[in-house]
Protein backbone atom coordinates (compact mmCIF):
# COMPACT_ATOMS: atom_id res chain seq x y z
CA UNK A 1 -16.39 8.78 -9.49
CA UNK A 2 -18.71 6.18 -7.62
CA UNK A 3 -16.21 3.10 -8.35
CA UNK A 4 -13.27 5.33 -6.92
CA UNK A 5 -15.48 6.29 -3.91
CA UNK A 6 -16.83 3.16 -2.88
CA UNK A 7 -13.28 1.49 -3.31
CA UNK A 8 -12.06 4.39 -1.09
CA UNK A 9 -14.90 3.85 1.31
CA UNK A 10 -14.41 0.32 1.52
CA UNK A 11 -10.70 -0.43 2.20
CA UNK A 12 -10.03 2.79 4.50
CA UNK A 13 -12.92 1.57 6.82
CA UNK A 14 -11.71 -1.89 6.62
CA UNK A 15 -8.25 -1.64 7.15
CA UNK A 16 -8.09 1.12 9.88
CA UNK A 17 -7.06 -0.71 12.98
CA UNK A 18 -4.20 -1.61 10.54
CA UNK A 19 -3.15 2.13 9.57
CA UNK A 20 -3.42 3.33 13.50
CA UNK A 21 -0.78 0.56 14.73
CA UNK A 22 1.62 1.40 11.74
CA UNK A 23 0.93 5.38 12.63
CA UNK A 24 1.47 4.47 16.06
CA UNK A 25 5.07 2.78 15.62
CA UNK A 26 6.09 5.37 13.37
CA UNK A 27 5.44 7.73 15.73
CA UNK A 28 8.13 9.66 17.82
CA UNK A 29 6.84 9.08 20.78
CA UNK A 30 6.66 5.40 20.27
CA UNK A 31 4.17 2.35 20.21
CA UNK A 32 2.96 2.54 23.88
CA UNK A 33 3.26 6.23 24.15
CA UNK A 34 1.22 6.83 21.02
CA UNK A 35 -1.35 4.96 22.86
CA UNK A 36 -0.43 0.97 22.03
CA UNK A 37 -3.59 -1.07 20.74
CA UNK A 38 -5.96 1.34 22.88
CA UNK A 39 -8.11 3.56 20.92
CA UNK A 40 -7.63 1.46 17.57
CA UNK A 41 -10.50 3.43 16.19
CA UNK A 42 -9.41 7.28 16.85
CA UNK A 43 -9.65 9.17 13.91
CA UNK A 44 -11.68 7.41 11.98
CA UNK A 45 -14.25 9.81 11.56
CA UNK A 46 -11.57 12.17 9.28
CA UNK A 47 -10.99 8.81 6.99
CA UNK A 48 -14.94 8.21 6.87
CA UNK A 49 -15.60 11.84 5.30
CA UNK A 50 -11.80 12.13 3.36
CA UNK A 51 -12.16 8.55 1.46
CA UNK A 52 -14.97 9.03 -0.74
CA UNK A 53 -13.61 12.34 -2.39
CA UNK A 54 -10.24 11.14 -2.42
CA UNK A 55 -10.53 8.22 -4.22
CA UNK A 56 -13.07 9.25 -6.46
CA UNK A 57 -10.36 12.31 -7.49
CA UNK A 58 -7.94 10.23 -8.15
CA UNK A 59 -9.58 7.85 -10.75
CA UNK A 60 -11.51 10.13 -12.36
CA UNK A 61 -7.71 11.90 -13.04
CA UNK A 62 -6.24 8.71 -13.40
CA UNK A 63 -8.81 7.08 -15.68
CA UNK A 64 -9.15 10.37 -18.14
CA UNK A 65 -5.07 11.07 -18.50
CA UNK A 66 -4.92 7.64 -19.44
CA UNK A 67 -7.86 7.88 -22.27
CA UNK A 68 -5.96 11.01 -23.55
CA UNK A 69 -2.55 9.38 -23.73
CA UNK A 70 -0.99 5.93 -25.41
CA UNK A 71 -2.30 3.00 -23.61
CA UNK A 72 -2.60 -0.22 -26.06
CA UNK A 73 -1.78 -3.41 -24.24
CA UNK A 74 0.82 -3.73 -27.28
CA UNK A 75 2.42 -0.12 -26.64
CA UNK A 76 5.61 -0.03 -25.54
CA UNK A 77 4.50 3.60 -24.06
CA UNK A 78 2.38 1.84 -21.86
CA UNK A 79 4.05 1.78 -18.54
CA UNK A 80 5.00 5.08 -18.67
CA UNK A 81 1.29 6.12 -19.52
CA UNK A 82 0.24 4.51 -16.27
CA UNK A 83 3.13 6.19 -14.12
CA UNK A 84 1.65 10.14 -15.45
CA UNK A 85 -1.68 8.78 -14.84
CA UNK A 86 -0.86 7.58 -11.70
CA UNK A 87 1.27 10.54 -10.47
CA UNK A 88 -1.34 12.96 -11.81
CA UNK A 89 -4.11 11.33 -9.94
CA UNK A 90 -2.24 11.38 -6.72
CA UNK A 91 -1.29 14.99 -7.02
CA UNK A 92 -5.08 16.37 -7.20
CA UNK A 93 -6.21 13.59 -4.19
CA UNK A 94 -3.92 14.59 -1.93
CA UNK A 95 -5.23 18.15 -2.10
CA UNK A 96 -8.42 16.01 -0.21
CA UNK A 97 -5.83 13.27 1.53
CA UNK A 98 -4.15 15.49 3.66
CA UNK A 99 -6.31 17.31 5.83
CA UNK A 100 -8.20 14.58 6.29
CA UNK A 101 -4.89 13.02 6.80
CA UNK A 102 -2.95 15.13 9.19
CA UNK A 103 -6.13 15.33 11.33
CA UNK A 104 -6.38 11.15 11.32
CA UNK A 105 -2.74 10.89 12.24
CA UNK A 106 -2.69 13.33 15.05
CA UNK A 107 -6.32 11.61 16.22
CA UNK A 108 -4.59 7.93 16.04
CA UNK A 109 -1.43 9.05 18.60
CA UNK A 110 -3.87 11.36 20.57
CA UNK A 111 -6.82 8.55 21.59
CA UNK A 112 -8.08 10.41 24.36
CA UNK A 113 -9.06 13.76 22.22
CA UNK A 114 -11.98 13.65 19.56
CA UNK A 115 -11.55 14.30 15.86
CA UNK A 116 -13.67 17.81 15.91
CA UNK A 117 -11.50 18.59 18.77
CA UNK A 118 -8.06 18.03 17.00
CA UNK A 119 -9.42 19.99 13.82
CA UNK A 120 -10.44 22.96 15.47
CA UNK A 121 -7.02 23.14 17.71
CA UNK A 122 -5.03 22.52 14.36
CA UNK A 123 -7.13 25.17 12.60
CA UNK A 124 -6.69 27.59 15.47
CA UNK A 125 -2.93 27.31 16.43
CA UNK A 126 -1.86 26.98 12.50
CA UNK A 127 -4.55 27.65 9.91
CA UNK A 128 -5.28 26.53 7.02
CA UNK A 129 -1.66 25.50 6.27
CA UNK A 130 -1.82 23.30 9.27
CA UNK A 131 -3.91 21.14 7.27
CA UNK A 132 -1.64 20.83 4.84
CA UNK A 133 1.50 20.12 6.90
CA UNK A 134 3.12 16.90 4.81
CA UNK A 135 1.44 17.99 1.15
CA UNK A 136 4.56 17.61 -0.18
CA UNK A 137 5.95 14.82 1.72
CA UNK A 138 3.09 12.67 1.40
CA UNK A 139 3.25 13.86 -2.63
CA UNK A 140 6.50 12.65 -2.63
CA UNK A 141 5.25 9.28 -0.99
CA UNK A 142 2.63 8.92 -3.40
CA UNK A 143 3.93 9.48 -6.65
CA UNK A 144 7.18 6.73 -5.88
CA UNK A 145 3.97 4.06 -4.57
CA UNK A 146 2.09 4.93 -7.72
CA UNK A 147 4.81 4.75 -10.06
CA UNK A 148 5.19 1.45 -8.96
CA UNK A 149 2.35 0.11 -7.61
CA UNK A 150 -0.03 1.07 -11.13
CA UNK A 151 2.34 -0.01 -14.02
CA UNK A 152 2.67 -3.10 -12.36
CA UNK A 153 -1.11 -3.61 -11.56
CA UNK A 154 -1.66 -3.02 -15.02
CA UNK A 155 0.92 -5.38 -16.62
CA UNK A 156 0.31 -8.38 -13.92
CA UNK A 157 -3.32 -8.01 -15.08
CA UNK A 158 -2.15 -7.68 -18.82
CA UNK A 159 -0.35 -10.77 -18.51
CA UNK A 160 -2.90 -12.65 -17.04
CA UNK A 161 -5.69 -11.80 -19.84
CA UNK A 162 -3.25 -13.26 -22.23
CA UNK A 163 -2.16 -16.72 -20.00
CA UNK A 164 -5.97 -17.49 -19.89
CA UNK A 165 -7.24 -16.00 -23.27
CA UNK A 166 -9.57 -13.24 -22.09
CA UNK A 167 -9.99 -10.08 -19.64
CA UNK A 168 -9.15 -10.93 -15.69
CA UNK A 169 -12.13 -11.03 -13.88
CA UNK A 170 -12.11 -8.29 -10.76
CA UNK A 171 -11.26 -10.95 -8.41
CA UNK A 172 -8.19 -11.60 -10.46
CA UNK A 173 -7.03 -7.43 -10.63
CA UNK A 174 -7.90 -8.18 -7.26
CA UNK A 175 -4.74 -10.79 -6.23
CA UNK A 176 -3.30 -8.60 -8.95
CA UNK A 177 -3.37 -5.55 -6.72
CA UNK A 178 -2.55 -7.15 -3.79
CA UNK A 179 0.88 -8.02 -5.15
CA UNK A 180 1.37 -4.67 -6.78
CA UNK A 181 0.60 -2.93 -3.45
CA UNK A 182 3.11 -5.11 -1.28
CA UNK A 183 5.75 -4.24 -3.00
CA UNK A 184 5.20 -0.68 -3.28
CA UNK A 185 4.56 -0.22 -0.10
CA UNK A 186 7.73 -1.94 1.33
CA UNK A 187 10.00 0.25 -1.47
CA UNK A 188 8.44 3.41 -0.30
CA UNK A 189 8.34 2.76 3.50
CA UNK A 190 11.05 5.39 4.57
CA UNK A 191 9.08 8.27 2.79
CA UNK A 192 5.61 6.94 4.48
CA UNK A 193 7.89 7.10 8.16
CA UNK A 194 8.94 10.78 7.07
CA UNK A 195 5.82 11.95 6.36
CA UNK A 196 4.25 10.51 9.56
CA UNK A 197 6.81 12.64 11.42
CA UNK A 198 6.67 16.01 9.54
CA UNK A 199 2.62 15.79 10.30
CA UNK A 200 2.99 14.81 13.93
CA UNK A 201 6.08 17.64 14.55
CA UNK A 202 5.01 19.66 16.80
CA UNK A 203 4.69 23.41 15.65
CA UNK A 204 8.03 25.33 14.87
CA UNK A 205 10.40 22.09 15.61
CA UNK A 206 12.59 21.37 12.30
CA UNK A 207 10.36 18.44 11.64
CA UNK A 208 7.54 20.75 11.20
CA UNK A 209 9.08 22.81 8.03
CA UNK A 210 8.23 19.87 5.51
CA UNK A 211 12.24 19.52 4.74
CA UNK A 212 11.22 15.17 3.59
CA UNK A 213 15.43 14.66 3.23
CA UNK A 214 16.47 16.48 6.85
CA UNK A 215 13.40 13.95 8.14
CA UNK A 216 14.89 11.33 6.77
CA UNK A 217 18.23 12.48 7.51
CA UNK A 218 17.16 12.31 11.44
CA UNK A 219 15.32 9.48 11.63
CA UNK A 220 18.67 7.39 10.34
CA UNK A 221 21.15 9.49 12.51
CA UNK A 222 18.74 8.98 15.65
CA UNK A 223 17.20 5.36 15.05
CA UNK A 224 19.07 3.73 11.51
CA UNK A 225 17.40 1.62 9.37
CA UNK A 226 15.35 -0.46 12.01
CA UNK A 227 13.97 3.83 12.17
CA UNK A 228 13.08 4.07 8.34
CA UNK A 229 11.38 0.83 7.88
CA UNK A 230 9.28 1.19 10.97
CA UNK A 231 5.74 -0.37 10.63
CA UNK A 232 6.71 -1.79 7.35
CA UNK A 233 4.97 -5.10 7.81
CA UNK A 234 1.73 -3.65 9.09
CA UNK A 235 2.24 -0.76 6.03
CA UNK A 236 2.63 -4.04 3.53
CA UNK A 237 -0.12 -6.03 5.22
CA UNK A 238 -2.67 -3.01 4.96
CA UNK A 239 -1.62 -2.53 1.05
CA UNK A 240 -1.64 -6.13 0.31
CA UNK A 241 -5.31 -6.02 1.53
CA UNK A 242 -6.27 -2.34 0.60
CA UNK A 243 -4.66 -3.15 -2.42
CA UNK A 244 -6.76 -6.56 -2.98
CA UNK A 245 -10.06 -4.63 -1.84
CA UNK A 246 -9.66 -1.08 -3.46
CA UNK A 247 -8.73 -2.10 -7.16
CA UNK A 248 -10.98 -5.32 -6.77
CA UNK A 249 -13.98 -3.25 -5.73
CA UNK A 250 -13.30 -0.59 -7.82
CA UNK A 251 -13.08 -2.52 -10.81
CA UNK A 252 -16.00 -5.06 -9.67
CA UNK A 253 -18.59 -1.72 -9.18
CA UNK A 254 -17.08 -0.65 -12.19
CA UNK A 255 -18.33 -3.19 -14.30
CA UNK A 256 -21.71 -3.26 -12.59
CA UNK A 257 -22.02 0.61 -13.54
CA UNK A 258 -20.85 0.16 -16.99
């Protein structure tokens, strides 16, 4: 729980300026409308409180459904061990990721309103379920980014312990994860775009239902491919670093804990 949180803490904070300029070009609106480099900070209050719990649920998922299944280094199971683990552990953090989430997102293409001020209007015009606007989309982000992302952390690390004889040092899971976060996050670009839409739709537009394939479906019909991949190299630079810090820290405090 602490080596999940502090990761969380750590690359969120970090990479933030990041996250708003991708938000902002995958925005409807577009770049300058959404506010342009102004404001790079907006919303970060909703990441400071969401990362801790967030992270910290999905390792403590990830790290137990992997104790409980087949994991030797040797097992051909492996892989697919780390994709359920993975998948599960995204599934019970994005019950925290969202809210905190939608409220960020809407904060990062708003700069002029305040976080408290963008919860309460989303709490009073929708409810609850305003909150969770994109669950499912951003589910279905997550679980393609983890399926990839994790089995490859884990085997790049794997065979790096057995090129130099002994465990990778955190600095090493580290470039490991950098890698492993890259690529994910270019594959799954066009789900990150949809979700970023279905949470900024306004209330009642078609955009708004959740529907992750009609999203897609309108974001190629209105803007093509240049439309699906938008913000991809930001979205791959912020992984390649969040990727480098998160699993590096976590698995640095780790070890200090242990």
């Amino acid at each position: 729980l602490k080596a999940g949180g502090i990761a969380g803490v750590c690359v969120d904070l970090i990479l933030f300026p990041l996250d708003t300029v991708k938000t902002r070009l995958q925005s409807p609106q577009g770049f300058r409308k959404a506010g342009g480099f102004r404001g790079i900070y907006a919303g970060v209050p909703s990441t400071a409180i969401g990362s801790f719990p967030n992270a910290a649920a999905f390792f403590i998922t990830y790290e137990n459904v992997k104790s409980v299944l087949p994991h030797g280094s040797s097992s051909y199971l492996s892989p697919a061990t780390h994709m359920v683990a993975a998948s599960l552990g995204e599934v019970v953090a994005c019950l925290i990721r969202v809210p905190s989430e939608v409220v960020k997102q809407r904060a990062q293409v708003s700069p002029s309103s305040s976080t408290l001020r963008i919860l309460s209007h989303t709490l009073y015009h929708e409810g609850i379920q305003g909150l969770y606007r994109g669950y499912k989309s951003t589910v279905l982000r997550e679980i393609p980014f983890s399926l990839v992302q994790f089995p490859l952390w884990e085997s790049l690390k794997d065979l790096w312990s057995w090129k130099q004889g002994h465990v990778v040092d955190s600095w090493q899971s580290a470039v490991c994860g950098a890698f492993a976060g890259g690529f994910a996050a270019a594959v799954t670009t066009p789900l990150d775009v949809a979700k970023t839409r279905i949470m900024l739709a306004k209330a009642g537009s078609s955009n708004a239902s959740g529907n992750v394939l009609a999203a897609l479906g309108s974001i190629w019909r209105t803007q093509g491919l240049s439309g699906l991949f938008a913000g991809v190299v930001p979205r791959m630079a912020a992984i390649s670093l969040g990727g480098f810090i998160f699993l590096g820290t976590y698995e640095k405090t780790r070890q200090l804990l242990l």
